[in-house]
N, C-alpha and C. Protein backbone atom coordinates (compact mmCIF):
# COMPACT_ATOMS: atom_id res chain seq x y z
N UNK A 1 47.64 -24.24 22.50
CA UNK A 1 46.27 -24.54 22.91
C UNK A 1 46.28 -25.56 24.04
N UNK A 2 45.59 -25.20 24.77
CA UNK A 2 45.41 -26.07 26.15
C UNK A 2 44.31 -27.00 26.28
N UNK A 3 44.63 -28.39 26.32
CA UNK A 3 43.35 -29.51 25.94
C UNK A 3 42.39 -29.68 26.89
N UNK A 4 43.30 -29.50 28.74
CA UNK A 4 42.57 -30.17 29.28
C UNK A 4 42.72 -28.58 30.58
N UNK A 5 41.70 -28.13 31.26
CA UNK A 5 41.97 -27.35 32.58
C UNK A 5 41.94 -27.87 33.47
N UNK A 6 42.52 -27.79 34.45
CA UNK A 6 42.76 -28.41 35.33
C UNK A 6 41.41 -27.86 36.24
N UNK A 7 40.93 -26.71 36.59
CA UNK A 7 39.65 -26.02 37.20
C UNK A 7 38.41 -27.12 36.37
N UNK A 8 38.27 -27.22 34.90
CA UNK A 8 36.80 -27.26 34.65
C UNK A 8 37.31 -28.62 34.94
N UNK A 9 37.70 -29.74 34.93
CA UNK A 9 37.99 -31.26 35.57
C UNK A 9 37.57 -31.14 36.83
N UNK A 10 38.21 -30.68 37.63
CA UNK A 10 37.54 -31.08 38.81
C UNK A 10 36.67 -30.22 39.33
N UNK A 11 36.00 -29.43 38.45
CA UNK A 11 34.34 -28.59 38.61
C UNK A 11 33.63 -29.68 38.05
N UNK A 12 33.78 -30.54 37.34
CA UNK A 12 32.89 -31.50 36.76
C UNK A 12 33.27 -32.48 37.17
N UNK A 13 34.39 -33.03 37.97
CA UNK A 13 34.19 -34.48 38.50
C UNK A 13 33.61 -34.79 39.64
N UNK A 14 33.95 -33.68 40.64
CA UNK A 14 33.43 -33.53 41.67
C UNK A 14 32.36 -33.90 41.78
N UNK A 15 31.22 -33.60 41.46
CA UNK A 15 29.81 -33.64 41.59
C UNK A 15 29.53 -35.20 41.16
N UNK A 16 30.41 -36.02 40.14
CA UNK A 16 30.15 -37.09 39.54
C UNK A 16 30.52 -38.25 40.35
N UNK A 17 31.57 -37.80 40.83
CA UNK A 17 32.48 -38.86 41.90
C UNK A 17 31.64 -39.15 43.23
N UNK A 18 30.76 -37.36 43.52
CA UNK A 18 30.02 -37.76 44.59
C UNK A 18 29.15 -38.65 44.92
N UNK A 19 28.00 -38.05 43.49
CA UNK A 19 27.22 -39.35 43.37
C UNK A 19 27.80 -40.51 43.23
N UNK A 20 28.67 -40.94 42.35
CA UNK A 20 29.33 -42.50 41.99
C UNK A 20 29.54 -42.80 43.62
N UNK A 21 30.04 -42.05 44.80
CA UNK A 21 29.90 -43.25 46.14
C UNK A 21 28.60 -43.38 46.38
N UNK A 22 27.74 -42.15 46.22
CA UNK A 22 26.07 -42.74 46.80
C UNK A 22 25.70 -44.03 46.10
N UNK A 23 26.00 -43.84 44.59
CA UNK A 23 25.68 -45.13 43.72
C UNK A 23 25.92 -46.37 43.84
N UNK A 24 27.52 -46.22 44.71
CA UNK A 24 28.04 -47.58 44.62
C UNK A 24 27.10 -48.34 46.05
N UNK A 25 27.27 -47.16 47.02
CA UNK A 25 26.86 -47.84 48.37
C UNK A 25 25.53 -49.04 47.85
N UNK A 26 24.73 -48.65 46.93
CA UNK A 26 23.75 -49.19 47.00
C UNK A 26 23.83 -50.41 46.36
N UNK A 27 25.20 -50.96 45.63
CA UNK A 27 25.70 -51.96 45.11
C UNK A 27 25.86 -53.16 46.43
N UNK A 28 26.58 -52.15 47.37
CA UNK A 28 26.66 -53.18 48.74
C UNK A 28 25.55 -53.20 49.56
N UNK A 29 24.35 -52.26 49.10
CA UNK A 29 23.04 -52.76 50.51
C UNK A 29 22.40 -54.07 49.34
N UNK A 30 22.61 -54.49 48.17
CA UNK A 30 22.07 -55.09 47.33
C UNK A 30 22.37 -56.30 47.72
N UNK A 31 24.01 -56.25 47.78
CA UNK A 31 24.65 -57.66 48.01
C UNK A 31 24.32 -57.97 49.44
N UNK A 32 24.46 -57.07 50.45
CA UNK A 32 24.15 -57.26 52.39
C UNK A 32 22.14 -58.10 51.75
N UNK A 33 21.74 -57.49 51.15
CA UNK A 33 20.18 -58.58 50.90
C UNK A 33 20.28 -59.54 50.69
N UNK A 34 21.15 -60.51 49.89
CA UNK A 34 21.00 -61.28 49.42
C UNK A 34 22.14 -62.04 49.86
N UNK A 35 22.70 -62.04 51.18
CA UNK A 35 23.61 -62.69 51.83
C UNK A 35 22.93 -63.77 51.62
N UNK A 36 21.81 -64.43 52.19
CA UNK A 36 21.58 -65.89 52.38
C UNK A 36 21.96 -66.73 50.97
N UNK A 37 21.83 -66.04 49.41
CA UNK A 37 22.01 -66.99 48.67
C UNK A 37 23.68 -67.00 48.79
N UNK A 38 24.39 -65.70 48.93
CA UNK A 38 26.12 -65.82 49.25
C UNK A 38 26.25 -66.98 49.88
N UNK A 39 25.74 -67.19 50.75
CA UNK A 39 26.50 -67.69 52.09
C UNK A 39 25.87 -69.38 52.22
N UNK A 40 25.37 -69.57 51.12
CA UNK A 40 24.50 -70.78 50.28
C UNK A 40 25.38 -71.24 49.44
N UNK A 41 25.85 -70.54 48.40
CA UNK A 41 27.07 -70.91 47.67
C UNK A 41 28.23 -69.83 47.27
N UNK A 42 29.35 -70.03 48.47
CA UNK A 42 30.01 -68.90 48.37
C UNK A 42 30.84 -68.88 47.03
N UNK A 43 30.48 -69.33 46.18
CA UNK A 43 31.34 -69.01 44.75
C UNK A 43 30.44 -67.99 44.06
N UNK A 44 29.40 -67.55 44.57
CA UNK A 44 28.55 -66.40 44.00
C UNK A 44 29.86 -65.24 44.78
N UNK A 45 30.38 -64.82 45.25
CA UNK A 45 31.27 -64.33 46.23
C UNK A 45 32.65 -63.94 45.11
N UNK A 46 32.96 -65.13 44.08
CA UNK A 46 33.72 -64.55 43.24
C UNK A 46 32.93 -64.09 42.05
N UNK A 47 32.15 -64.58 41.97
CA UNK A 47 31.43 -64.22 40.24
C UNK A 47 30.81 -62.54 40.57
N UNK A 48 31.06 -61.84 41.64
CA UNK A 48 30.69 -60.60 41.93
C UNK A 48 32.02 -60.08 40.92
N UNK A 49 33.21 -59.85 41.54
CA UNK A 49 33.93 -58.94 41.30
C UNK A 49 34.07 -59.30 39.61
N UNK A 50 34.10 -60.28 39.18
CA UNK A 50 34.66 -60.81 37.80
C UNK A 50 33.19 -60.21 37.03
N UNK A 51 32.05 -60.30 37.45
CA UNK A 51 30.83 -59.56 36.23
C UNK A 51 31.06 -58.14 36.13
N UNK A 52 31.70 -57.37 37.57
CA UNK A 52 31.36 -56.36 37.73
C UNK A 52 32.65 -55.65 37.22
N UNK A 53 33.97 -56.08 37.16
CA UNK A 53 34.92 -55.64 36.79
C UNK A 53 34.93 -55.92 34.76
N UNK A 54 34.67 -56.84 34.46
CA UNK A 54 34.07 -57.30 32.86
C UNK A 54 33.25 -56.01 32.22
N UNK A 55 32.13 -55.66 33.48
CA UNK A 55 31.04 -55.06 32.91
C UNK A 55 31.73 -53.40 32.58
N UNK A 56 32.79 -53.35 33.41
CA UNK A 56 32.78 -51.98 34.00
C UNK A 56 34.21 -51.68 33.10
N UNK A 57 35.21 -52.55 32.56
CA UNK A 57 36.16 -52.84 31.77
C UNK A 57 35.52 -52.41 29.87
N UNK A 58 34.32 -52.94 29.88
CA UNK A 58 33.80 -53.14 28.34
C UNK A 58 33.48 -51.71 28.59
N UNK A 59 32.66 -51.33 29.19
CA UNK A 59 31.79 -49.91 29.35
C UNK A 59 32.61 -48.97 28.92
N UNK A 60 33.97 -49.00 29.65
CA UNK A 60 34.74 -48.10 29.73
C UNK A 60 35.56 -47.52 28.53
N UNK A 61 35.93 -48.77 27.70
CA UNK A 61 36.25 -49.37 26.65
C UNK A 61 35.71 -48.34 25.57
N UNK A 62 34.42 -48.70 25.68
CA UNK A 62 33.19 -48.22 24.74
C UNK A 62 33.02 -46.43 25.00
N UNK A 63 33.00 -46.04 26.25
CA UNK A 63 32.97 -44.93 27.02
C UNK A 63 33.75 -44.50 26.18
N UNK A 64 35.56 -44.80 26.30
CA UNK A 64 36.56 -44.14 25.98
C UNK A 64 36.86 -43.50 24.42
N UNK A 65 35.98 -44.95 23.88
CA UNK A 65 35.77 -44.66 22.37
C UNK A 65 34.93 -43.90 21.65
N UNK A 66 33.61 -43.82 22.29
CA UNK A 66 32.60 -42.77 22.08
C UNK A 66 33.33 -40.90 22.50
N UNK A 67 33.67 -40.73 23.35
CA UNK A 67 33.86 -39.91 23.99
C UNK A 67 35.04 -38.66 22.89
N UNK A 68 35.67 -39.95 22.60
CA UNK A 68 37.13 -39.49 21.20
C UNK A 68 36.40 -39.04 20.13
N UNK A 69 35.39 -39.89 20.05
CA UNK A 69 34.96 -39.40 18.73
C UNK A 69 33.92 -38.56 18.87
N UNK A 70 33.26 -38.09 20.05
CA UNK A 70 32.68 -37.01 20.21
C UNK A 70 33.36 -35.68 20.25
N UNK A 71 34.72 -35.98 20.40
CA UNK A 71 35.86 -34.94 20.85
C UNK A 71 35.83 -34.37 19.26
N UNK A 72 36.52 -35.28 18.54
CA UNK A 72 36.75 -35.14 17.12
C UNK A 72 36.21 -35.27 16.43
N UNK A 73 34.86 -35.12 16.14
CA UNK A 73 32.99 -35.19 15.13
C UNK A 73 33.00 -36.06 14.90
N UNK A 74 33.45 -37.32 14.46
CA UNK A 74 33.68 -38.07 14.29
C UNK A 74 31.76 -39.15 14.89
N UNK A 75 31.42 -38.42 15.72
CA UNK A 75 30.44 -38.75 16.18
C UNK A 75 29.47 -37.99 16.37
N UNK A 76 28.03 -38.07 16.27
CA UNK A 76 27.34 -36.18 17.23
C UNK A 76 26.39 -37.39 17.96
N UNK A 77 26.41 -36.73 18.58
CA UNK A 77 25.00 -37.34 20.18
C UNK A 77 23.87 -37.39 19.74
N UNK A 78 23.84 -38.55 18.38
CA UNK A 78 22.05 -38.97 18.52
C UNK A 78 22.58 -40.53 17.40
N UNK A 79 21.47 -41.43 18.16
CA UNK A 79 21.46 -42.73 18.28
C UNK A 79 21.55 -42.80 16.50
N UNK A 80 20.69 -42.32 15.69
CA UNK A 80 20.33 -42.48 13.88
C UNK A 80 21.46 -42.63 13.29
N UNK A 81 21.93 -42.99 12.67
CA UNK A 81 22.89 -42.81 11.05
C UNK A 81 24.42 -42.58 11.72
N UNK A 82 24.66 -43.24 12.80
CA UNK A 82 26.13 -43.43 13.57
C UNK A 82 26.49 -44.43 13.04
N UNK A 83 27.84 -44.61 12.11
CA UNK A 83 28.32 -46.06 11.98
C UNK A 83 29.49 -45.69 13.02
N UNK A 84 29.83 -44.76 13.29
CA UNK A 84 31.08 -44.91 14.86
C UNK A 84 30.22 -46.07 16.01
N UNK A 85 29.16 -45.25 16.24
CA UNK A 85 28.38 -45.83 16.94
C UNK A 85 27.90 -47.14 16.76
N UNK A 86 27.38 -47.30 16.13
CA UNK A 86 26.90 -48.74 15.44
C UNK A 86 28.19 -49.60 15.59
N UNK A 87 29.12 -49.35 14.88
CA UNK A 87 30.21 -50.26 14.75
C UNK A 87 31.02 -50.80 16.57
N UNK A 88 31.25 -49.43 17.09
CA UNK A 88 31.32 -49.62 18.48
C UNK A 88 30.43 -50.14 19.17
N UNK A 89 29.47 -50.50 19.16
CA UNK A 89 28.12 -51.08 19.89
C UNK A 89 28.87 -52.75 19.37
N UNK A 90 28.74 -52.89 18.16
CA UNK A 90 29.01 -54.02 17.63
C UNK A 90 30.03 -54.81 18.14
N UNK A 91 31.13 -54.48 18.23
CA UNK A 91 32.27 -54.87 18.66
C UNK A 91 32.50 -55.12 20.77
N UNK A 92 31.60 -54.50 21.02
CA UNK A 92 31.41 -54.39 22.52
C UNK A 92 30.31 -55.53 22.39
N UNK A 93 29.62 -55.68 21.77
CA UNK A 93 28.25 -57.12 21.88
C UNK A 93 29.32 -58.50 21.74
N UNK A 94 29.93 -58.22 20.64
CA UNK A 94 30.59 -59.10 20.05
C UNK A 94 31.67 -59.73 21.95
N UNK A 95 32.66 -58.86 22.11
CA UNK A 95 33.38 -59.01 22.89
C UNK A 95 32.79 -59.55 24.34
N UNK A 96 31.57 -58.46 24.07
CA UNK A 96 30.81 -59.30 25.43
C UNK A 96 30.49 -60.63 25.67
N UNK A 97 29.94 -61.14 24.63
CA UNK A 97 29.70 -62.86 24.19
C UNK A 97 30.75 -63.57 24.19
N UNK A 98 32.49 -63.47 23.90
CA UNK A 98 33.07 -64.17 24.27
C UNK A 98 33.78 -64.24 25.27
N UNK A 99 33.60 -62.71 26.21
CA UNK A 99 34.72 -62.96 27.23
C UNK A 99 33.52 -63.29 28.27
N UNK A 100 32.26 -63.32 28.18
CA UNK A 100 31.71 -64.07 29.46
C UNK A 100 31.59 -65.97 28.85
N UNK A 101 31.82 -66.38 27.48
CA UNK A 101 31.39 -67.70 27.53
C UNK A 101 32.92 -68.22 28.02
N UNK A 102 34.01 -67.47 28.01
CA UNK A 102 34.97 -67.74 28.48
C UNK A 102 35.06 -67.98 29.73
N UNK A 103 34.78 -66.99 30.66
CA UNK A 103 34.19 -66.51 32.24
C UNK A 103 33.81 -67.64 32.35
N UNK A 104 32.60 -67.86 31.67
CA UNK A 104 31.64 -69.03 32.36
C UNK A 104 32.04 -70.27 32.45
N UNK A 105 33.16 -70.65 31.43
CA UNK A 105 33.99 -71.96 31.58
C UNK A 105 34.76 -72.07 32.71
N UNK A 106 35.21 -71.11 32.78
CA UNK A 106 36.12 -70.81 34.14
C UNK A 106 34.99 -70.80 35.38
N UNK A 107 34.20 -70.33 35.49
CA UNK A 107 33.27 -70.55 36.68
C UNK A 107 32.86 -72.05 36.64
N UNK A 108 33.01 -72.65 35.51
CA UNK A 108 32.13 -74.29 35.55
C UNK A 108 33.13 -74.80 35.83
N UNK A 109 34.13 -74.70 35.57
CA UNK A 109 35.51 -75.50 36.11
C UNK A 109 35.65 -75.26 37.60
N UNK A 110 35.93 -73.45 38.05
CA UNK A 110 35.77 -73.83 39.28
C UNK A 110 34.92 -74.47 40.38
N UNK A 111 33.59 -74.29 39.77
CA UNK A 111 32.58 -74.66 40.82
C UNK A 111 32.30 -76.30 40.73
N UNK A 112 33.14 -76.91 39.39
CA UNK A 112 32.96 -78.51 39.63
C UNK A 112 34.24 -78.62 40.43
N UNK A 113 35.50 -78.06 40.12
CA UNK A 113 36.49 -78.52 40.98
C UNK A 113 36.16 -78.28 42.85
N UNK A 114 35.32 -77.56 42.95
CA UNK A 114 35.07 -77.33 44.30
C UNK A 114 34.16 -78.38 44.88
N UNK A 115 33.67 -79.17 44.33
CA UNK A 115 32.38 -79.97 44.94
C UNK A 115 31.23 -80.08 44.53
N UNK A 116 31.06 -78.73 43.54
CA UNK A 116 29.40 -78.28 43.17
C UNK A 116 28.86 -79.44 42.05
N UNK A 117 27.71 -80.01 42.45
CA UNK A 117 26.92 -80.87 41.00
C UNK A 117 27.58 -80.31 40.20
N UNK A 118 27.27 -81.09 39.34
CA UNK A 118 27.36 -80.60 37.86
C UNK A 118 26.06 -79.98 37.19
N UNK A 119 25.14 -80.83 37.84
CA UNK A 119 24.12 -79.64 37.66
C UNK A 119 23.62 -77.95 38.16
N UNK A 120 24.33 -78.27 39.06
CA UNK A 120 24.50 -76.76 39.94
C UNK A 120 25.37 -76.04 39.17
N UNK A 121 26.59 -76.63 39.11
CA UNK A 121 27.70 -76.01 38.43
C UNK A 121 26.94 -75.51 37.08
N UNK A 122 26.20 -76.14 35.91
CA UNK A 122 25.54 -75.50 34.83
C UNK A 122 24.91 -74.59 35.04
N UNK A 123 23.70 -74.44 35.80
CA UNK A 123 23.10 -73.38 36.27
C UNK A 123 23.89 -72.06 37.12
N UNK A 124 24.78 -72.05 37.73
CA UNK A 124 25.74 -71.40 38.36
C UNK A 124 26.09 -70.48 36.94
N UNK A 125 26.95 -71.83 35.89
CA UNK A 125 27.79 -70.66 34.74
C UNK A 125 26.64 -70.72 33.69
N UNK A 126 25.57 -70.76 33.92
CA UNK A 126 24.12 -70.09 32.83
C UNK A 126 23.79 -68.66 33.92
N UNK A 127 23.33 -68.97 34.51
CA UNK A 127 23.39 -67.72 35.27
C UNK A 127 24.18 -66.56 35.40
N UNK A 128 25.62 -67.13 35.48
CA UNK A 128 26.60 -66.16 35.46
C UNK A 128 26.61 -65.76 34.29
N UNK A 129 26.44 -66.23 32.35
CA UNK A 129 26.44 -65.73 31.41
C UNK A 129 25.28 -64.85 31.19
N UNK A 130 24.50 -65.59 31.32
CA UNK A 130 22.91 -64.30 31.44
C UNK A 130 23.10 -63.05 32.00
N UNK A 131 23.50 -63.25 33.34
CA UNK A 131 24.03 -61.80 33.78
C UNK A 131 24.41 -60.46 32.78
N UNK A 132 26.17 -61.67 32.92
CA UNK A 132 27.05 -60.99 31.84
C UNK A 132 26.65 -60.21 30.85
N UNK A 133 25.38 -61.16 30.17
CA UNK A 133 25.11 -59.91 28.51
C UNK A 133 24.07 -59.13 28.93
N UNK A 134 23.95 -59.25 29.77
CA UNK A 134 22.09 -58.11 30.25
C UNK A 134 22.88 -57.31 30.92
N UNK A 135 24.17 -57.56 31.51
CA UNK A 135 24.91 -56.01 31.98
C UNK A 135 25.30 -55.58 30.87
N UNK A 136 26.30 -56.17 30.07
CA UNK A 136 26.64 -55.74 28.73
C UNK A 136 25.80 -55.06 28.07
N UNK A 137 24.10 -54.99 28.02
CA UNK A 137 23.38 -54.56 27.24
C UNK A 137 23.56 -53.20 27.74
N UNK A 138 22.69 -53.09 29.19
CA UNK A 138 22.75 -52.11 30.30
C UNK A 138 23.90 -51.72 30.23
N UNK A 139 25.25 -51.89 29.94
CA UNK A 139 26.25 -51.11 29.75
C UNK A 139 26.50 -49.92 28.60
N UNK A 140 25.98 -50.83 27.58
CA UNK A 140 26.27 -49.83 26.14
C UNK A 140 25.49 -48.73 26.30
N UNK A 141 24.12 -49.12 26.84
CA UNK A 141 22.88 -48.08 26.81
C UNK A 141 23.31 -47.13 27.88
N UNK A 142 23.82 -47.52 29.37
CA UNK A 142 24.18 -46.24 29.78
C UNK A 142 25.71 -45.63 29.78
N UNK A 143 26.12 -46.41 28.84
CA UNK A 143 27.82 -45.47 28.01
C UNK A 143 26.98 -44.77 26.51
N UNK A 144 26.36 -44.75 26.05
CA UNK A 144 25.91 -43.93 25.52
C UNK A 144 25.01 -42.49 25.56
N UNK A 145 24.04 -43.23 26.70
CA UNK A 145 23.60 -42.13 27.49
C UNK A 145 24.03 -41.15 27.69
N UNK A 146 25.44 -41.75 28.75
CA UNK A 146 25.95 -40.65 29.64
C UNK A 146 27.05 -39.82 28.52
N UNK A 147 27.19 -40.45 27.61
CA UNK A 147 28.90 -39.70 26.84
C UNK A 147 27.55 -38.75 25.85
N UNK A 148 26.27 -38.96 25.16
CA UNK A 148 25.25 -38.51 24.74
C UNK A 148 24.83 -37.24 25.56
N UNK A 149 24.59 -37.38 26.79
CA UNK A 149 23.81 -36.45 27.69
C UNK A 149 24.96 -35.41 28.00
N UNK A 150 25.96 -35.32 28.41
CA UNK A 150 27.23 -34.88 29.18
C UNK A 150 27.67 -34.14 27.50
N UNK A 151 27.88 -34.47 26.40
CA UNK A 151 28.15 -33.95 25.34
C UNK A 151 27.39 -32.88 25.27
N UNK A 152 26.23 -32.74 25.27
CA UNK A 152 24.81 -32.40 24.67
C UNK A 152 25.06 -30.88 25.78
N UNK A 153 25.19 -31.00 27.13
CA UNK A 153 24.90 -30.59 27.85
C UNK A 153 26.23 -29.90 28.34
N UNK A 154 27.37 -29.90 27.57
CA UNK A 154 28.16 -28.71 27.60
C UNK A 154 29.31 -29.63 28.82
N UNK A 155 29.27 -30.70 29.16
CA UNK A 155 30.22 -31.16 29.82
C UNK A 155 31.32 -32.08 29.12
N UNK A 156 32.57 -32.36 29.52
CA UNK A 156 33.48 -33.00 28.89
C UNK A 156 33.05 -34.34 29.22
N UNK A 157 32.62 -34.99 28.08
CA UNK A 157 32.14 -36.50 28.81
C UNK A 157 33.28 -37.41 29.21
N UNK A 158 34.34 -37.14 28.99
CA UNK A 158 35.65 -37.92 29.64
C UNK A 158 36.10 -37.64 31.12
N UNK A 159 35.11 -36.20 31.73
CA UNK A 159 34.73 -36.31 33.25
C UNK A 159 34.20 -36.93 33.81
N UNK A 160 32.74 -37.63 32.69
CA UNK A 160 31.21 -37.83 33.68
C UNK A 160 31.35 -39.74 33.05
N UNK A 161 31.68 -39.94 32.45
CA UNK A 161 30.71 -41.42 31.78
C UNK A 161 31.81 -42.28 32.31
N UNK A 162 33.05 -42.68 32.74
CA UNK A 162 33.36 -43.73 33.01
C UNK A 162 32.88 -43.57 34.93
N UNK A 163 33.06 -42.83 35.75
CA UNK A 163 32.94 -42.96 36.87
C UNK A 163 31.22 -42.88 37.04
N UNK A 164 30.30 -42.50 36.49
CA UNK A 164 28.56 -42.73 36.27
C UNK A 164 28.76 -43.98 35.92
N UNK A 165 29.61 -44.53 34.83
CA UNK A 165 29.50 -45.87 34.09
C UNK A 165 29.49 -47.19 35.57
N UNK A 166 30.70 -47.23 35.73
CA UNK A 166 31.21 -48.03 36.78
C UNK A 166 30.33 -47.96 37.89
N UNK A 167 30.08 -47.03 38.60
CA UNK A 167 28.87 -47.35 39.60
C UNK A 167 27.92 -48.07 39.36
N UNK A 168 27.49 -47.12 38.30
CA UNK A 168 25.84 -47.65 38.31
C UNK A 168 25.98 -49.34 37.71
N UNK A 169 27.42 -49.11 36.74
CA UNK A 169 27.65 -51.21 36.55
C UNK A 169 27.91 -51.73 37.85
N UNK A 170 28.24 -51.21 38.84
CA UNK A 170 28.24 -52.03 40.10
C UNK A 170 27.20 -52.97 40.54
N UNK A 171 26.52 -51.64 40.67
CA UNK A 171 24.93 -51.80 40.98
C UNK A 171 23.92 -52.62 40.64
N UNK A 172 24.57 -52.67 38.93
CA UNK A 172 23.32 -53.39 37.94
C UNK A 172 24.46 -54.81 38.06
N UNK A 173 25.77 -54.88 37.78
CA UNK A 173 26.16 -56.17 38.06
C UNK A 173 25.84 -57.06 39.02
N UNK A 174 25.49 -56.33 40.76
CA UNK A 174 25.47 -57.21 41.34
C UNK A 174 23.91 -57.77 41.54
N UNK A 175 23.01 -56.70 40.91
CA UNK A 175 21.69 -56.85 40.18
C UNK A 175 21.20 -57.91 39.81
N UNK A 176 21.85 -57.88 38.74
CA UNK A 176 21.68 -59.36 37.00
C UNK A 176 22.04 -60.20 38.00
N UNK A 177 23.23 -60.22 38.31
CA UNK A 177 24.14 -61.67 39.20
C UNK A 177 22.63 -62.18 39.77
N UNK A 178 22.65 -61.18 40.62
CA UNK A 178 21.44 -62.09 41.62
C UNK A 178 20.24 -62.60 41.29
N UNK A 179 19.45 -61.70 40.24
CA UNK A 179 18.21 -61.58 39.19
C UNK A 179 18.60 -63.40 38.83
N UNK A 180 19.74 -63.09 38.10
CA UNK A 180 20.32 -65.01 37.00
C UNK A 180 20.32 -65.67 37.98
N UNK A 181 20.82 -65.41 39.20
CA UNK A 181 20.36 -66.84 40.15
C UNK A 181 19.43 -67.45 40.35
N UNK A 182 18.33 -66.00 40.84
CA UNK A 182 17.19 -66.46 41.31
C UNK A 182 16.34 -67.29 40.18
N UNK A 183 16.42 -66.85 38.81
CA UNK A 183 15.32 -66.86 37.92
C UNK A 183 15.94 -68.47 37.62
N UNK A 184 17.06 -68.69 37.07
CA UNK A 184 17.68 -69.83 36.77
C UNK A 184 17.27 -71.06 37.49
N UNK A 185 17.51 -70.13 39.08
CA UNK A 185 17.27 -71.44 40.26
C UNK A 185 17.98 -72.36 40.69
N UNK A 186 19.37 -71.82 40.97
CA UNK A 186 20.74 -71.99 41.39
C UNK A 186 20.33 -72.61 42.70
């Protein structure tokens, strides 16, 4: 028995990969907007790749795990009476909360070792954690979605949900990032 074809893979990535560059581009007209707060405090400059690689790391995580157990029933594509689901949601919330309060120590360290207040520096790694779990949220919901929709709909979701995932976390990472600045008041 043959698991994987090599034809229906790239009949179904194709189309996914395409969109994922339209998706991403719009990650970088997001960040080209909001140069002035970059270029205000260029340590927003690292806290890009580190939310967006976190966000897109957990997703994937979660993606990879949903997807198995959609393979093997283990799961069926609706939100009710999933403890796969449930339990995987859980453990991705969970993980999310400590690897950004971790992150964020590391951003408060760097941004005091650089010069930044200390009050800046707080608001900097509050901001940067806020982000973090409002992508994390926005992550689970569209790794479920997509491994949900792509199941449902006759596609191998181990084509469509990590490369849909990762874009659109681009997008929404560099989103939140900026959203937690502004609202915080960095």
């Amino acid at each position: 028995m043959v698991a994987y074809r090599i034809k229906r893979i790239v009949l179904e990535s194709l189309p996914v990969l395409t969109a994922a560059i339209i998706i991403a581009l719009a990650a970088g007209y997001i960040l080209n907007s909001s140069v002035a707060e970059v270029s205000e405090i260029p340590l927003i400059l690292m806290m890009i790749p580190l939310i967006n690689g976190i966000g897109g790391n957990l997703g994937s995580i979660l993606g990879a795990r949903l997807t198995s157990a959609l393979h093997i029933g283990t799961l069926k594509p609706r939100l009710r009476g999933q403890q796969v689901l449930k339990g995987n949601v859980e453990a991705t919330v969970i993980t999310s909360f400590a690897i950004y309060a971790v992150l964020g120590a590391i951003v408060l360290a760097i941004s005091s070792a650089t010069g930044i207040t200390m009050a800046r520096s707080l608001s900097l790694t509050l901001a940067f954690f806020i982000a973090g779990i409002t992508l994390s949220v926005l992550t689970i919901f569209i790794t479920t979605a997509a491994a949900f929709v792509s199941f449902k709909g006759g596609l191998d979701p181990d084509n469509v949900v990590i490369p849909i995932l990762t874009s659109i976390g681009d997008v929404l990472g560099v989103t939140c990032l900026m959203l937690a600045i502004k609202i915080v008041g960095v």
